[in-house]
PDB file of N, CA and C in Angstrom:
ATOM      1  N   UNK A   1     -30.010  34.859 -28.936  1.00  0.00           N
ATOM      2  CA  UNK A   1     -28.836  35.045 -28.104  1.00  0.00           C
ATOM      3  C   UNK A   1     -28.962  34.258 -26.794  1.00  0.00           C
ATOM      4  N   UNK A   2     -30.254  34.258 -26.198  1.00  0.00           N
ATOM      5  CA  UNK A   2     -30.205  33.544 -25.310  1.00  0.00           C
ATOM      6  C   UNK A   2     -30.077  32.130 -25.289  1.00  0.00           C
ATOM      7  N   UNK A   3     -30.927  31.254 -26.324  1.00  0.00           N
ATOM      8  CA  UNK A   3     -30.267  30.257 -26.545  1.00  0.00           C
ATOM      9  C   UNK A   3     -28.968  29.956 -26.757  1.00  0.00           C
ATOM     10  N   UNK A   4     -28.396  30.753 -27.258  1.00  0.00           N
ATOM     11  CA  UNK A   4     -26.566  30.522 -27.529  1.00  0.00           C
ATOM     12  C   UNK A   4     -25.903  30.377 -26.065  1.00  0.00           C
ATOM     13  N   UNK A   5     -26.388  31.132 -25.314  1.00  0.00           N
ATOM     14  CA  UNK A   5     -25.788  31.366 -23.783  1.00  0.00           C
ATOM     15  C   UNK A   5     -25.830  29.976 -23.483  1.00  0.00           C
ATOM     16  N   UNK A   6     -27.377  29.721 -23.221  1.00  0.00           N
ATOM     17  CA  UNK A   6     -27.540  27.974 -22.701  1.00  0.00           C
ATOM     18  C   UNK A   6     -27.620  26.989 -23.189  1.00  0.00           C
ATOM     19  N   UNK A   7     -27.363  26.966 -24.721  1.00  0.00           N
ATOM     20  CA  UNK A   7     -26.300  26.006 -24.657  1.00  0.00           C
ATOM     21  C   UNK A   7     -25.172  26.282 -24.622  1.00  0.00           C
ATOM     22  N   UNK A   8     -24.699  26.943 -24.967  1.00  0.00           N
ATOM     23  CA  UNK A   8     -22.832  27.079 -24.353  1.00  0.00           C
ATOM     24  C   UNK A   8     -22.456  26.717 -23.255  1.00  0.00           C
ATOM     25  N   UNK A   9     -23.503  27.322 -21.949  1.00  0.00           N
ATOM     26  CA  UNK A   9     -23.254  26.746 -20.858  1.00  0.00           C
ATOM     27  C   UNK A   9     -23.174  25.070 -20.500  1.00  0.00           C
ATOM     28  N   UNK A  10     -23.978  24.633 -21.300  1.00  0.00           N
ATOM     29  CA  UNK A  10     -24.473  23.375 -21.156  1.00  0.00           C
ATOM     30  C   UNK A  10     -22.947  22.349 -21.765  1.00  0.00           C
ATOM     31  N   UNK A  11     -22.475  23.328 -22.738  1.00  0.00           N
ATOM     32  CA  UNK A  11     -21.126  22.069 -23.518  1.00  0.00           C
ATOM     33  C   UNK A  11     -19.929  22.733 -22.509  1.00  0.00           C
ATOM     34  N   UNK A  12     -20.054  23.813 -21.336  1.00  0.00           N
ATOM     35  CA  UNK A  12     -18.852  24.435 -20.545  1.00  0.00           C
ATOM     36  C   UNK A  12     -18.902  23.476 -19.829  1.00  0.00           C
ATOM     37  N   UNK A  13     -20.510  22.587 -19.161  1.00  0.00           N
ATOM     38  CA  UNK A  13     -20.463  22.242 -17.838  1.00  0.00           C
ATOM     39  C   UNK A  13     -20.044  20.939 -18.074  1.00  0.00           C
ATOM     40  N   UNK A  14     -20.889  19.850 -19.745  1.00  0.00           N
ATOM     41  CA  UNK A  14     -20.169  18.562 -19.722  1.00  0.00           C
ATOM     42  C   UNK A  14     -18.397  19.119 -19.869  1.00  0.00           C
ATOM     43  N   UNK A  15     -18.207  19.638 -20.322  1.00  0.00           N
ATOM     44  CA  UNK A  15     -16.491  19.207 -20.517  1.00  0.00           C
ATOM     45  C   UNK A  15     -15.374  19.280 -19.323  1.00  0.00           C
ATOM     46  N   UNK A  16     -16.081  20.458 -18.035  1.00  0.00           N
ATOM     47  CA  UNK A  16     -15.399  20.627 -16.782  1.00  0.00           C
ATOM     48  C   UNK A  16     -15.817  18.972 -16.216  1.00  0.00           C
ATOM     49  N   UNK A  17     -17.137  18.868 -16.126  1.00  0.00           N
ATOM     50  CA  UNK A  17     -17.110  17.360 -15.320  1.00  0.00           C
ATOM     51  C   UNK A  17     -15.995  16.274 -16.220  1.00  0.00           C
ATOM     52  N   UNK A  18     -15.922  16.153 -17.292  1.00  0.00           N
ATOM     53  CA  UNK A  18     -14.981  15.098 -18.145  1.00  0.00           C
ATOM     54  C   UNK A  18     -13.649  15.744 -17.262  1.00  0.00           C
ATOM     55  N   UNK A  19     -13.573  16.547 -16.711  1.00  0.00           N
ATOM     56  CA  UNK A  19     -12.048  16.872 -16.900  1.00  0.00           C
ATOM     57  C   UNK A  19     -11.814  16.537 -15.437  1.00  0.00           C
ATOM     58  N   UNK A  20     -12.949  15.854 -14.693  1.00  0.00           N
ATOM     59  CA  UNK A  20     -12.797  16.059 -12.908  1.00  0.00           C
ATOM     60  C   UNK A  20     -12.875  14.726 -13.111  1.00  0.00           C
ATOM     61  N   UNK A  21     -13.025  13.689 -13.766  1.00  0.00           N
ATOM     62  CA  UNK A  21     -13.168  12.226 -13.435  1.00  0.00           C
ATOM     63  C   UNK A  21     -12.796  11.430 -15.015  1.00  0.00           C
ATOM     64  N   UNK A  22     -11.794  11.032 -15.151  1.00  0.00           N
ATOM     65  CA  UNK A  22     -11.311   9.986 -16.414  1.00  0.00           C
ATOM     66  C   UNK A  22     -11.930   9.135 -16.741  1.00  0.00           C
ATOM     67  N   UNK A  23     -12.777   8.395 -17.303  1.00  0.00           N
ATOM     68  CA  UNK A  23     -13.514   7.696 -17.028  1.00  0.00           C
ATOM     69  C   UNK A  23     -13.024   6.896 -18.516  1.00  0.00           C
ATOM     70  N   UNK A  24     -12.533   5.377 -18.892  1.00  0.00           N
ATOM     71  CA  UNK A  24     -12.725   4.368 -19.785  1.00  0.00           C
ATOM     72  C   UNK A  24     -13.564   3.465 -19.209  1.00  0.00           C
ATOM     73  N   UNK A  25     -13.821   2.709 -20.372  1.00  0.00           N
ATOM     74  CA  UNK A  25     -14.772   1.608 -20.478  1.00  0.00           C
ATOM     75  C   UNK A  25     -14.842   0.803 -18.996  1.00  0.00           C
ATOM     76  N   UNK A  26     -13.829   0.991 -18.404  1.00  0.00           N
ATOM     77  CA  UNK A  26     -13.267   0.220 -16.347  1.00  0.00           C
ATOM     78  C   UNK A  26     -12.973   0.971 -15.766  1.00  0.00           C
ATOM     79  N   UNK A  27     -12.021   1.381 -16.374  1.00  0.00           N
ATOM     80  CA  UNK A  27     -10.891   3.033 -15.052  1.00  0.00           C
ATOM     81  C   UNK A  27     -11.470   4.159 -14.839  1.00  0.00           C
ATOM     82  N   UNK A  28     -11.240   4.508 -14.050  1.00  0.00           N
ATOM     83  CA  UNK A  28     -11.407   5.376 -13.323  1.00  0.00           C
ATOM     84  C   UNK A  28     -10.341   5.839 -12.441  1.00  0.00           C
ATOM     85  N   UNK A  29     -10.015   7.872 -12.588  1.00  0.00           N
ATOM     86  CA  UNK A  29      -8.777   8.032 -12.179  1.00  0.00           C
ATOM     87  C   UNK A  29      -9.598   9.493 -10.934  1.00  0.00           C
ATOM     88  N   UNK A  30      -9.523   9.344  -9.640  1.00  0.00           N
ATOM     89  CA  UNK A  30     -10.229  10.203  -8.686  1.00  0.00           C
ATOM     90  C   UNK A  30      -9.170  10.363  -7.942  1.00  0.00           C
ATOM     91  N   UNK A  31      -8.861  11.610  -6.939  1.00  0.00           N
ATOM     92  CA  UNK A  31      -8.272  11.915  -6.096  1.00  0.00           C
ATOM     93  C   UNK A  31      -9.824  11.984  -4.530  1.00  0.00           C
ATOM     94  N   UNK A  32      -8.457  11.671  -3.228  1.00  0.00           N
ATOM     95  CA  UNK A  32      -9.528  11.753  -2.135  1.00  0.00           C
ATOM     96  C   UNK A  32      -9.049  12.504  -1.496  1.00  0.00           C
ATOM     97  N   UNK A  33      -8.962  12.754  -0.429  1.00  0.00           N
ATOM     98  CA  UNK A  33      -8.668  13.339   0.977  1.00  0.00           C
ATOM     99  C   UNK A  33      -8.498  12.706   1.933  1.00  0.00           C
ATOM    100  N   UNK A  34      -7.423  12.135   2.690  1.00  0.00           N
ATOM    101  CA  UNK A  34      -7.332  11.485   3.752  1.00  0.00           C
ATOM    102  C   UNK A  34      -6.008  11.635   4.333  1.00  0.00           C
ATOM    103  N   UNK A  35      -6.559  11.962   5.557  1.00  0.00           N
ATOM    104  CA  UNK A  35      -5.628  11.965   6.874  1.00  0.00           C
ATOM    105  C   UNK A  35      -4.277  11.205   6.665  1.00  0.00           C
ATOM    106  N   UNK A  36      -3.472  11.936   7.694  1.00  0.00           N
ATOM    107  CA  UNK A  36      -2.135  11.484   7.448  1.00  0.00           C
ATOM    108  C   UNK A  36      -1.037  12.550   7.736  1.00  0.00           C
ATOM    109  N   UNK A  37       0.069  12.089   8.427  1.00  0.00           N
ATOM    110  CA  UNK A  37       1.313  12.867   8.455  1.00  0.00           C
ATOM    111  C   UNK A  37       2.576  12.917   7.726  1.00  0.00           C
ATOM    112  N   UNK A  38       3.018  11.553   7.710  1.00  0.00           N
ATOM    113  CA  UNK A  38       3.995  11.155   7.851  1.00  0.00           C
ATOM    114  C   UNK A  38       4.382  10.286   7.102  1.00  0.00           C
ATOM    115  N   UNK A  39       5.662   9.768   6.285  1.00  0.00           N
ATOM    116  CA  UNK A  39       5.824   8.893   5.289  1.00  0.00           C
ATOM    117  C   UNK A  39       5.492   7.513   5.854  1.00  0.00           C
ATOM    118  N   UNK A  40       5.467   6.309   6.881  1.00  0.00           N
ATOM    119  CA  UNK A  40       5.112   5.635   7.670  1.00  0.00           C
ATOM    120  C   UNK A  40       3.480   5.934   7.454  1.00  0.00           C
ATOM    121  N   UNK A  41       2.288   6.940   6.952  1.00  0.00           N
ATOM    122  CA  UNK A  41       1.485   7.231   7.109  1.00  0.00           C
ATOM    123  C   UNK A  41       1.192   6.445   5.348  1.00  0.00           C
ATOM    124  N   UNK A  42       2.349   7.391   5.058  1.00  0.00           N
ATOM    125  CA  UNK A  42       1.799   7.385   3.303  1.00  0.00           C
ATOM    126  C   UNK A  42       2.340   5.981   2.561  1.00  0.00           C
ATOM    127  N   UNK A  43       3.127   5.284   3.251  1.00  0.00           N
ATOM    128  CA  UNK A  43       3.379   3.724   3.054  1.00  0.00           C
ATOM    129  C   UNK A  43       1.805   3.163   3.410  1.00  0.00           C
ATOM    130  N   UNK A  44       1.666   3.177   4.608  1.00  0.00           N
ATOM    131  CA  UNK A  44       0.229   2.670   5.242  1.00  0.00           C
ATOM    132  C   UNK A  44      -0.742   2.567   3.877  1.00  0.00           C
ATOM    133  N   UNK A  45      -1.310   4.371   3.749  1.00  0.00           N
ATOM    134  CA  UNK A  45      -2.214   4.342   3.013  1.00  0.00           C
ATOM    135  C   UNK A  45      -2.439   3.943   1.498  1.00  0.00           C
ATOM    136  N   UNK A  46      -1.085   3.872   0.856  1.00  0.00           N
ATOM    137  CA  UNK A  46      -0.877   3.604  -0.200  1.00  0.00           C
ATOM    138  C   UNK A  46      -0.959   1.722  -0.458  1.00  0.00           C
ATOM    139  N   UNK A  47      -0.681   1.157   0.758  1.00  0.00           N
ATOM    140  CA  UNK A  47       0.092   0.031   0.830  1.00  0.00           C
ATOM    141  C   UNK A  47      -1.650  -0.761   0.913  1.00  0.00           C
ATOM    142  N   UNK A  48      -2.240  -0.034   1.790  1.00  0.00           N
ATOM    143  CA  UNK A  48      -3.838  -0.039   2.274  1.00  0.00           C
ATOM    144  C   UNK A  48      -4.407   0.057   0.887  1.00  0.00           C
ATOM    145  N   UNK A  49      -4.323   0.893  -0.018  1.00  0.00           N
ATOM    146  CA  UNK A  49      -5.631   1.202  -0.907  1.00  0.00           C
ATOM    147  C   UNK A  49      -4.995   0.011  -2.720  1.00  0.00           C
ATOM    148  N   UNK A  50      -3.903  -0.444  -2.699  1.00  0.00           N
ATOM    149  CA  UNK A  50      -2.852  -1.374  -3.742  1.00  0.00           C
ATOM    150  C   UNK A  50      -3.313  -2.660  -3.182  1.00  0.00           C
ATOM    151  N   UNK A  51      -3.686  -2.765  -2.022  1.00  0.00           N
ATOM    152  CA  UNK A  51      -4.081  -4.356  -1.534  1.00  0.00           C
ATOM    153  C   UNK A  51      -5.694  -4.114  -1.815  1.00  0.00           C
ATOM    154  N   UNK A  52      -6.323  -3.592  -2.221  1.00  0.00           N
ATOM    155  CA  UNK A  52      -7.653  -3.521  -2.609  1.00  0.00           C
ATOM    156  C   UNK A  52      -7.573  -4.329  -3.979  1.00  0.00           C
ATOM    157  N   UNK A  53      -8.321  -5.067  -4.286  1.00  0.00           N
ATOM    158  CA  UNK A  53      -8.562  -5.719  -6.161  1.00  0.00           C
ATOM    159  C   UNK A  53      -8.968  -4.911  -6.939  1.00  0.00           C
ATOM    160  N   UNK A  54      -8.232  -4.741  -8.181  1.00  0.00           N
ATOM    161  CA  UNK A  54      -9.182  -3.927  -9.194  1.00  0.00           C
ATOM    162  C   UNK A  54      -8.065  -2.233  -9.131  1.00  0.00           C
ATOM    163  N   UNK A  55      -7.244  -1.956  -8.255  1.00  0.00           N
ATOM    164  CA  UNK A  55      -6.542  -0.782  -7.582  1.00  0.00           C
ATOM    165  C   UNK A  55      -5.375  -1.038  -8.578  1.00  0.00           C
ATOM    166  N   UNK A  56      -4.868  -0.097  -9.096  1.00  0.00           N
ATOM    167  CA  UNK A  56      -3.871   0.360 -10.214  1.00  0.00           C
ATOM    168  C   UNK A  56      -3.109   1.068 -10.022  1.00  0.00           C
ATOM    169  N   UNK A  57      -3.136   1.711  -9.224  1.00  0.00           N
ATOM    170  CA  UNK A  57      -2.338   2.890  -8.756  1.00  0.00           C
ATOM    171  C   UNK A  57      -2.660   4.121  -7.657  1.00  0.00           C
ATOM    172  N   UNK A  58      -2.149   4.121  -6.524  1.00  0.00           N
ATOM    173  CA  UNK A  58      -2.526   4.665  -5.301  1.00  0.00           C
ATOM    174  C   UNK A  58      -1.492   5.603  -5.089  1.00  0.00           C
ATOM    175  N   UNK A  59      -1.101   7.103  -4.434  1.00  0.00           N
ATOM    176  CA  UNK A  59       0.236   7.475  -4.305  1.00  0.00           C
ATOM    177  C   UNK A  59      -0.878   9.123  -3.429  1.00  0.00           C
ATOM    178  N   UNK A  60      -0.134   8.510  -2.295  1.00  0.00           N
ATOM    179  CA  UNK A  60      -0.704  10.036  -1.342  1.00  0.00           C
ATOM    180  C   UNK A  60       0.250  10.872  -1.404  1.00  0.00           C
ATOM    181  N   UNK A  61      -0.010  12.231  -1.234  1.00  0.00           N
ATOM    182  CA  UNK A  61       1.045  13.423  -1.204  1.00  0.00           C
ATOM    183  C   UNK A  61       1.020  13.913   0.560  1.00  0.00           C
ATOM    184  N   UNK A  62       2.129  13.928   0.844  1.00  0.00           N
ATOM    185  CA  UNK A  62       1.618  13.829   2.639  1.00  0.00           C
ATOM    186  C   UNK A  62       1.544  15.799   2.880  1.00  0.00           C
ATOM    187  N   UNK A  63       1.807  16.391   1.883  1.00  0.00           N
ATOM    188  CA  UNK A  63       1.322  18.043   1.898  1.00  0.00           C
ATOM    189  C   UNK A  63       0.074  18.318   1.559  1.00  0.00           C
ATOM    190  N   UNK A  64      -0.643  17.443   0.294  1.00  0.00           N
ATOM    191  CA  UNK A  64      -1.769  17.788   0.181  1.00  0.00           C
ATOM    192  C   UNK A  64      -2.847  17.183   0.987  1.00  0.00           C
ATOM    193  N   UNK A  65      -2.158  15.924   1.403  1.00  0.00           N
ATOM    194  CA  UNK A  65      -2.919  14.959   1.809  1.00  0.00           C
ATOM    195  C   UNK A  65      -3.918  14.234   0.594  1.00  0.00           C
ATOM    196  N   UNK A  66      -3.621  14.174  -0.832  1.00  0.00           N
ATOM    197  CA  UNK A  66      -4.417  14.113  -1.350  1.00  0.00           C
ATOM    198  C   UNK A  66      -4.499  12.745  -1.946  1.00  0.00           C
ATOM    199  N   UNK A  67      -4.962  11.440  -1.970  1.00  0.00           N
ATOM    200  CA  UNK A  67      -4.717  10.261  -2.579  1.00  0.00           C
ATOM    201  C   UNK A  67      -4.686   9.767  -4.003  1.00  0.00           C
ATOM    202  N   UNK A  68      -3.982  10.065  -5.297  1.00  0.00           N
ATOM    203  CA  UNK A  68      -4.613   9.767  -6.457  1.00  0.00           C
ATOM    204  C   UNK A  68      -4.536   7.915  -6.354  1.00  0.00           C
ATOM    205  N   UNK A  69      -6.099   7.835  -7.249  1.00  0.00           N
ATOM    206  CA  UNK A  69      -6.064   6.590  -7.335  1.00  0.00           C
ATOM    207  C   UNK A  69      -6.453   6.490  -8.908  1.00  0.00           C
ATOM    208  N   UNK A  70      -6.073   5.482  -9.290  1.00  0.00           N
ATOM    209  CA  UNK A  70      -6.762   4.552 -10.567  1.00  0.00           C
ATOM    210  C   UNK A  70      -6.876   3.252  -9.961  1.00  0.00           C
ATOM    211  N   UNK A  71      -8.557   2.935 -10.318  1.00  0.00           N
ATOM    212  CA  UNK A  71      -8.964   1.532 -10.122  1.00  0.00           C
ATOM    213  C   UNK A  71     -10.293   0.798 -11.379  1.00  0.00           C
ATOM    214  N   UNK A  72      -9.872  -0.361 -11.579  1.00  0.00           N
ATOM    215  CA  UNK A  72     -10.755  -0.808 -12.405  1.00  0.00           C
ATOM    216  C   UNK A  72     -12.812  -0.346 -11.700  1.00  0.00           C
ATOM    217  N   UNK A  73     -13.713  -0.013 -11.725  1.00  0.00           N
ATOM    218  CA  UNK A  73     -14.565  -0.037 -11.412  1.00  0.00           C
ATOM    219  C   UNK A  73     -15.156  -0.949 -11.530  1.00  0.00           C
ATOM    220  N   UNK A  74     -15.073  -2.141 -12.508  1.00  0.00           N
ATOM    221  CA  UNK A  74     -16.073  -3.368 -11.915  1.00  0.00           C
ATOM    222  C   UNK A  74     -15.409  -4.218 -11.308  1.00  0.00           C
ATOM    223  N   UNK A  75     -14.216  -3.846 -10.670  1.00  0.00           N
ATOM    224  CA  UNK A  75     -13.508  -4.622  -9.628  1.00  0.00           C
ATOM    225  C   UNK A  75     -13.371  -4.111  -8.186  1.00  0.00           C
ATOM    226  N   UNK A  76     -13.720  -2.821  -8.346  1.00  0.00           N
ATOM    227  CA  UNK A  76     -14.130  -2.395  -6.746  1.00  0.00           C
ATOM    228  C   UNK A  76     -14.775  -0.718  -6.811  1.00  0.00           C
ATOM    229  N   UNK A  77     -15.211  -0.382  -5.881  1.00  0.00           N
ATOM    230  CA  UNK A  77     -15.560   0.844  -5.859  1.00  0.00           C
ATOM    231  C   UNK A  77     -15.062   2.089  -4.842  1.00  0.00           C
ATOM    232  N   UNK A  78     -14.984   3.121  -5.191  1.00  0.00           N
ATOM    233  CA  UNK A  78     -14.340   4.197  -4.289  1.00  0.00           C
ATOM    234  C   UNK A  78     -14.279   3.981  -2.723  1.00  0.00           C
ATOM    235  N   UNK A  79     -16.136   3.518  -2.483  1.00  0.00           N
ATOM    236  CA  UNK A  79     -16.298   2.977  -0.560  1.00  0.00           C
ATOM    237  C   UNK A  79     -15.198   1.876  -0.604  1.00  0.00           C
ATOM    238  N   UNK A  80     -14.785   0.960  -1.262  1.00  0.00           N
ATOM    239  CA  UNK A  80     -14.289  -0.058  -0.690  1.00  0.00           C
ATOM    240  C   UNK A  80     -12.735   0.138  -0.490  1.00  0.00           C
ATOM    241  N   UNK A  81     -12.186   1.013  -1.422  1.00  0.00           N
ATOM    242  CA  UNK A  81     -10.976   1.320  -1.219  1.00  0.00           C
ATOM    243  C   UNK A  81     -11.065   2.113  -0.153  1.00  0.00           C
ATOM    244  N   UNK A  82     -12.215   3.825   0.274  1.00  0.00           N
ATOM    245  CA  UNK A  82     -11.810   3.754   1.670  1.00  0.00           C
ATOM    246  C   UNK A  82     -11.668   2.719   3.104  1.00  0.00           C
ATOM    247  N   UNK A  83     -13.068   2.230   2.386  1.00  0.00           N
ATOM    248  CA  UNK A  83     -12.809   1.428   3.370  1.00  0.00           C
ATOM    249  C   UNK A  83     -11.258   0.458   4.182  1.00  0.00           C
ATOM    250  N   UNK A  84     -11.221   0.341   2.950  1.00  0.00           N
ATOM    251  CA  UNK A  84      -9.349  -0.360   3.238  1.00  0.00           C
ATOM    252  C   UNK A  84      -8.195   0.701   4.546  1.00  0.00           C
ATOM    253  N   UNK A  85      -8.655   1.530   3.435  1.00  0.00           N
ATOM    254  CA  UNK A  85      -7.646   2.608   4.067  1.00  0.00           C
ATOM    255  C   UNK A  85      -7.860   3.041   5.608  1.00  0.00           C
ATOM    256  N   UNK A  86      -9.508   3.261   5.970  1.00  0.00           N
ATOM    257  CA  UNK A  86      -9.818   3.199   7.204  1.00  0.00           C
ATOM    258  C   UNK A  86     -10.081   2.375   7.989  1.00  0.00           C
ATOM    259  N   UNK A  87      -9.689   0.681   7.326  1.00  0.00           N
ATOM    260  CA  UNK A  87      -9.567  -0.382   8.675  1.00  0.00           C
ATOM    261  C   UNK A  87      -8.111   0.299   8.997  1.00  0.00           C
ATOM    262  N   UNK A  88      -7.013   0.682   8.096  1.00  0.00           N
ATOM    263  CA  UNK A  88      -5.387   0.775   8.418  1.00  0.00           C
ATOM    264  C   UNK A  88      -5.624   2.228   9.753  1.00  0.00           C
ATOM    265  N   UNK A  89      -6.727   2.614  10.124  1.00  0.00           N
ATOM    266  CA  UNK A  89      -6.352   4.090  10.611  1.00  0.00           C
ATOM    267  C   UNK A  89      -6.617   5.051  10.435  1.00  0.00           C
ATOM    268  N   UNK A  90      -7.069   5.399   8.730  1.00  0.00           N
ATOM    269  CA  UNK A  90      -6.692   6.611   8.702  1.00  0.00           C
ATOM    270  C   UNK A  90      -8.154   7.256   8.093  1.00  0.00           C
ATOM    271  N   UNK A  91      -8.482   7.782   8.113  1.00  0.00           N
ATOM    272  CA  UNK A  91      -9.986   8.506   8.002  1.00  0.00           C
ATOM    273  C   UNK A  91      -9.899   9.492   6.200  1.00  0.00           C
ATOM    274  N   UNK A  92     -11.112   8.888   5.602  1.00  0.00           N
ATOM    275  CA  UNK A  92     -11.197  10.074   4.339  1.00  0.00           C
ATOM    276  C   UNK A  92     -12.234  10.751   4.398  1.00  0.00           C
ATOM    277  N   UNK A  93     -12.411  10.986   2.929  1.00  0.00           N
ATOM    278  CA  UNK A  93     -13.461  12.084   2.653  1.00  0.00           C
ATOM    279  C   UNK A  93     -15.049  11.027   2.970  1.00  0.00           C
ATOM    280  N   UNK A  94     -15.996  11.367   3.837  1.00  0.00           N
ATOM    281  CA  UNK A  94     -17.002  10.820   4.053  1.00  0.00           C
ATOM    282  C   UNK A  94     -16.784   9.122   4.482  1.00  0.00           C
ATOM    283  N   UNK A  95     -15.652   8.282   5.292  1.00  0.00           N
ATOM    284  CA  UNK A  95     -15.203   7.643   5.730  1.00  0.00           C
ATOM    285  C   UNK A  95     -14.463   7.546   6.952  1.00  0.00           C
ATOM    286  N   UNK A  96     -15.242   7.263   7.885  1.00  0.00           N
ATOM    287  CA  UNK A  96     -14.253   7.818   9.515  1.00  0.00           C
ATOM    288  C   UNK A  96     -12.816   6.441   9.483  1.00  0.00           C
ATOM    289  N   UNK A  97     -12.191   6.751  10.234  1.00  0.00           N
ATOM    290  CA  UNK A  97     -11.373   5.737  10.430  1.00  0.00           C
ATOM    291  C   UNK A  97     -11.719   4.879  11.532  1.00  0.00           C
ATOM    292  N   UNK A  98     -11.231   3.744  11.538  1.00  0.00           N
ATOM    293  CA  UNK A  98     -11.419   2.910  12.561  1.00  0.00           C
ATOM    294  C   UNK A  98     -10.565   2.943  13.502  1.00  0.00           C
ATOM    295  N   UNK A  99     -11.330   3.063  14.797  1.00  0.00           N
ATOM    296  CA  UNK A  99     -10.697   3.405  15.928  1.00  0.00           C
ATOM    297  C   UNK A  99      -9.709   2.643  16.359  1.00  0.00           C
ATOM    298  N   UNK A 100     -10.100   1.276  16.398  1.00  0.00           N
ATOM    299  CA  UNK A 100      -9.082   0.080  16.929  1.00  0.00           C
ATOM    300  C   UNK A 100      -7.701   0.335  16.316  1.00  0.00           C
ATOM    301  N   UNK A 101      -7.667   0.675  15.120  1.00  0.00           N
ATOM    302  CA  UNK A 101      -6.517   0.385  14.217  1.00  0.00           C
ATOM    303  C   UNK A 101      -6.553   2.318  14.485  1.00  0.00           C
ATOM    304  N   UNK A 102      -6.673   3.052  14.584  1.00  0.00           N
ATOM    305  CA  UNK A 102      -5.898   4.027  15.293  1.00  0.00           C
ATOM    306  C   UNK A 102      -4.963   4.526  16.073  1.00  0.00           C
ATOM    307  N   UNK A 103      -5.610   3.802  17.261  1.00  0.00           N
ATOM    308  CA  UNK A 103      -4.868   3.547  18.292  1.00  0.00           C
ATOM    309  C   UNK A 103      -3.931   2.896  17.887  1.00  0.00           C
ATOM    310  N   UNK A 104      -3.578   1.891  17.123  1.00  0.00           N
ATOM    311  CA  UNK A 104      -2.178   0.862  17.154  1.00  0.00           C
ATOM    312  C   UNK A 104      -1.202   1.366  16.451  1.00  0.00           C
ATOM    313  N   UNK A 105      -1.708   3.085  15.834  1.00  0.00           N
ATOM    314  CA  UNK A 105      -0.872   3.471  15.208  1.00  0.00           C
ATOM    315  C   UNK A 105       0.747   3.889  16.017  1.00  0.00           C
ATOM    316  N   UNK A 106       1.429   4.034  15.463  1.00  0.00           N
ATOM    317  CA  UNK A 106       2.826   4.594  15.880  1.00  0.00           C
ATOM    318  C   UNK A 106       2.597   6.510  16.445  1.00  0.00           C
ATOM    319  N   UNK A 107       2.954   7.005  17.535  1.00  0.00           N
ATOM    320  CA  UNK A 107       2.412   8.189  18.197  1.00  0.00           C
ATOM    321  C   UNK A 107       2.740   8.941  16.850  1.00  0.00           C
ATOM    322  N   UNK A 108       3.829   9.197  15.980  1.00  0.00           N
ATOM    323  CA  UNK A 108       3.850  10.502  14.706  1.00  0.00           C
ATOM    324  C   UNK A 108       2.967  10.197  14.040  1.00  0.00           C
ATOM    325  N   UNK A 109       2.084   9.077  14.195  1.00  0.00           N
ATOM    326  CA  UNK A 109       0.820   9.091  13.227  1.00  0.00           C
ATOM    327  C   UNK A 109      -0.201   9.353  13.345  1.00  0.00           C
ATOM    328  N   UNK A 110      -0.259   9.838  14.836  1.00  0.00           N
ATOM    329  CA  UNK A 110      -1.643  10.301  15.436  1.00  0.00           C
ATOM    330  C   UNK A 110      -1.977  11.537  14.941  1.00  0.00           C
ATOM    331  N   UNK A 111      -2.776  11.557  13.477  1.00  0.00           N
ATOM    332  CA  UNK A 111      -2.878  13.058  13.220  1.00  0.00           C
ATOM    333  C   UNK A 111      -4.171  13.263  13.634  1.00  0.00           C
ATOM    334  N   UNK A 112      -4.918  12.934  14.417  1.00  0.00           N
ATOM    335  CA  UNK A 112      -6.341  13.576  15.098  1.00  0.00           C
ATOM    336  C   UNK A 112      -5.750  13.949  16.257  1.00  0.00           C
ATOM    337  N   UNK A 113      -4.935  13.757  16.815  1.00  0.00           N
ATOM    338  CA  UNK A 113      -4.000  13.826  18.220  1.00  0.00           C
ATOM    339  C   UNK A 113      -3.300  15.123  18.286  1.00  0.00           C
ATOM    340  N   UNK A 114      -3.219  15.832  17.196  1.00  0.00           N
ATOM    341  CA  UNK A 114      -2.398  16.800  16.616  1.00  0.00           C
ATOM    342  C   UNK A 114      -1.124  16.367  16.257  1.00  0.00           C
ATOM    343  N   UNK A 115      -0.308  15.178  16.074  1.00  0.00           N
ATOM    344  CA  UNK A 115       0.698  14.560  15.624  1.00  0.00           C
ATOM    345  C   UNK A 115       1.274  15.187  14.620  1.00  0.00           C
ATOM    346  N   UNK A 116       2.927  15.849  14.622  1.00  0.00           N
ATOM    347  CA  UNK A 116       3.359  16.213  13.520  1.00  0.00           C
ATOM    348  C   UNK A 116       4.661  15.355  13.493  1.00  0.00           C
ATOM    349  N   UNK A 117       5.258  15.172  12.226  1.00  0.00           N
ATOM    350  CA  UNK A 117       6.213  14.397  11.925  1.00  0.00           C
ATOM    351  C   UNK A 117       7.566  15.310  10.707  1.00  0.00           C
ATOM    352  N   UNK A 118       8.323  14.631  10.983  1.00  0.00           N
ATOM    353  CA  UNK A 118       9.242  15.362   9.914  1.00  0.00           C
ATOM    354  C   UNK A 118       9.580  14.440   8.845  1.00  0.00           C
ATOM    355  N   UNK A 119       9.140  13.264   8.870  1.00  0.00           N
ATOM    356  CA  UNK A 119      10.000  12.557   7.992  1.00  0.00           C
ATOM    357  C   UNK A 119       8.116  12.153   6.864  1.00  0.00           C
TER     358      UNK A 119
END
């Protein structure tokens, strides 16, 4: 019986990870976390992480804040798309934003500022 437990556990835990990251032979389909208010925010970041190579599809939710992406993986990697996103401003998960390009943001985009926006 106890063996039955662990492995069972063992085919519960591969199939939850399959189900947290898509993974083909290139693609790869991950959601991030990154800052943001405002549609002007979610043009930015979207517009930021589609000008990356290898990027397939980018689309932030400005409620969840949450970024889904699909990108080829031997054409770029998760750092480099933040990276993109945080030369534009805007800060993710384990990626600060860059300050310079903060500041040049438009004031409803200042969401470290406490910036809220309606649109």
């Amino acid at each position: 019986m106890k063996y039955l437990i662990i492995t069972l556990g063992m085919f519960l835990s591969l199939n939850v990870q399959a189900q947290e990251r898509k993974i083909d032979k290139k693609n790869v389909e991950t959601t991030l976390e990154v800052k943001g208010v405002c549609k002007m925010c979610k043009d930015r970041i979207e517009s930021a992480a589609l000008r990356t190579s290898g990027v397939k599809l980018a689309e932030w939710n400005k409620e969840t804040k949450q970024l889904k992406l699909v990108y080829n993986s031997k054409k770029t990697s998760e750092e480099e798309i933040q990276k993109a996103v945080a030369m534009k401003g805007h800060a993710s998960e384990g990626m600060p934003k860059d300050t310079a390009a903060y500041q040049k943001l438009p004031d409803c985009c200042r969401y470290a500022d406490g910036a809220k926006c309606n649109n």
